[in-house]
C-alpha atoms as a PDB file:
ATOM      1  CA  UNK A   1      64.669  15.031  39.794  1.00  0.00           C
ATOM      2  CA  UNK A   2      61.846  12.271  40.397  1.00  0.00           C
ATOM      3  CA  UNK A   3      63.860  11.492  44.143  1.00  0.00           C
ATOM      4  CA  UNK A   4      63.288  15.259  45.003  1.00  0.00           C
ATOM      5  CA  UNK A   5      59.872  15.299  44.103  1.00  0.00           C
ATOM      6  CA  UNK A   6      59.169  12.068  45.419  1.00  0.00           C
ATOM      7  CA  UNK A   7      60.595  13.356  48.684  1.00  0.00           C
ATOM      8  CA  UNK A   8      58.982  16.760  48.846  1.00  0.00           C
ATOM      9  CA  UNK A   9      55.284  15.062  47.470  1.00  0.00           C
ATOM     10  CA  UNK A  10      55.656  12.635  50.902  1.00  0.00           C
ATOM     11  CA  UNK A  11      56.995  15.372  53.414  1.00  0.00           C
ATOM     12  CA  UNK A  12      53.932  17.837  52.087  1.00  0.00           C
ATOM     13  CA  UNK A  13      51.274  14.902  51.186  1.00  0.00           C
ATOM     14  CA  UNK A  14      48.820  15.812  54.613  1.00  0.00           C
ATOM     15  CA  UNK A  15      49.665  19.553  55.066  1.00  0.00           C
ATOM     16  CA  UNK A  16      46.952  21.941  54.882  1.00  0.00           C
ATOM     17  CA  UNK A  17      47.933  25.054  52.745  1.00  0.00           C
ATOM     18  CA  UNK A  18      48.746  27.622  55.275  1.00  0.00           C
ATOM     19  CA  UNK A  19      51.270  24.509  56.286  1.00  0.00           C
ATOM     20  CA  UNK A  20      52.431  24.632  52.523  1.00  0.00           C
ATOM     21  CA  UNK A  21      53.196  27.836  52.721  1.00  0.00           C
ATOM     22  CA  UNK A  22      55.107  28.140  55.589  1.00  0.00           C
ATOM     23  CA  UNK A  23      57.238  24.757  54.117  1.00  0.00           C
ATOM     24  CA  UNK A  24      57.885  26.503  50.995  1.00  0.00           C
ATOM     25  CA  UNK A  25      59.184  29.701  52.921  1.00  0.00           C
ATOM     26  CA  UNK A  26      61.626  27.728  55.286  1.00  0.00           C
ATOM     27  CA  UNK A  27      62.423  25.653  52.487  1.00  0.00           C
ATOM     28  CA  UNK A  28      63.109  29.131  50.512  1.00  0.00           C
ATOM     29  CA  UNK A  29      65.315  30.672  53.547  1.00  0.00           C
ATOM     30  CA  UNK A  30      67.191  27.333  54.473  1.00  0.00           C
ATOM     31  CA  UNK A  31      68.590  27.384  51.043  1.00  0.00           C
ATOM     32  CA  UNK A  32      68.882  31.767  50.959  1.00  0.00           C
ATOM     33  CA  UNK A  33      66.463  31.679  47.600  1.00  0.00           C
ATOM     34  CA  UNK A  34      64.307  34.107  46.200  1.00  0.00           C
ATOM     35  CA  UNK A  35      60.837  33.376  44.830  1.00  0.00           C
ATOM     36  CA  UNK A  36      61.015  33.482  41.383  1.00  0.00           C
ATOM     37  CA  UNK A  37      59.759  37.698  40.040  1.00  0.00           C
ATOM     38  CA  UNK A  38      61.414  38.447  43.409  1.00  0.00           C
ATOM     39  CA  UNK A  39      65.214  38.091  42.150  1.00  0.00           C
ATOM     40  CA  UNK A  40      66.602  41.996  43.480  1.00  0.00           C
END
Protein backbone atom coordinates (compact mmCIF):
# COMPACT_ATOMS: atom_id res chain seq x y z
CA UNK A 1 0.00 0.00 0.00
CA UNK A 2 2.80 2.65 1.03
CA UNK A 3 4.64 1.70 -2.76
CA UNK A 4 1.29 2.79 -4.43
CA UNK A 5 0.97 5.81 -2.63
CA UNK A 6 4.44 6.59 -2.74
CA UNK A 7 4.16 6.23 -6.50
CA UNK A 8 0.95 8.10 -7.13
CA UNK A 9 2.16 11.12 -4.33
CA UNK A 10 5.48 11.52 -6.90
CA UNK A 11 3.59 11.16 -10.35
CA UNK A 12 0.84 13.92 -8.94
CA UNK A 13 3.37 15.98 -6.53
CA UNK A 14 3.49 19.35 -9.21
CA UNK A 15 0.04 18.97 -10.91
CA UNK A 16 -2.31 21.70 -10.62
CA UNK A 17 -5.90 20.42 -9.82
CA UNK A 18 -7.63 20.55 -13.09
CA UNK A 19 -4.34 18.17 -13.87
CA UNK A 20 -5.55 16.02 -10.80
CA UNK A 21 -8.55 15.60 -12.09
CA UNK A 22 -8.00 14.59 -15.36
CA UNK A 23 -5.19 11.87 -13.68
CA UNK A 24 -7.76 10.52 -11.50
CA UNK A 25 -10.26 10.07 -14.53
CA UNK A 26 -7.67 8.23 -16.85
CA UNK A 27 -6.49 6.53 -13.94
CA UNK A 28 -10.39 5.60 -13.30
CA UNK A 29 -10.98 4.45 -17.14
CA UNK A 30 -7.51 2.65 -17.60
CA UNK A 31 -8.54 0.36 -14.88
CA UNK A 32 -12.76 0.41 -16.11
CA UNK A 33 -13.66 1.78 -12.31
CA UNK A 34 -16.40 3.65 -11.08
CA UNK A 35 -16.11 6.54 -8.62
CA UNK A 36 -17.21 5.42 -5.54
CA UNK A 37 -21.64 6.58 -5.12
CA UNK A 38 -21.37 5.99 -8.90
CA UNK A 39 -21.38 1.98 -8.74
CA UNK A 40 -24.73 1.33 -11.45
Amino acid sequence: MRDIRDKISSETQNMTFEELKAYIKQKLADNQTKPVGQMQ
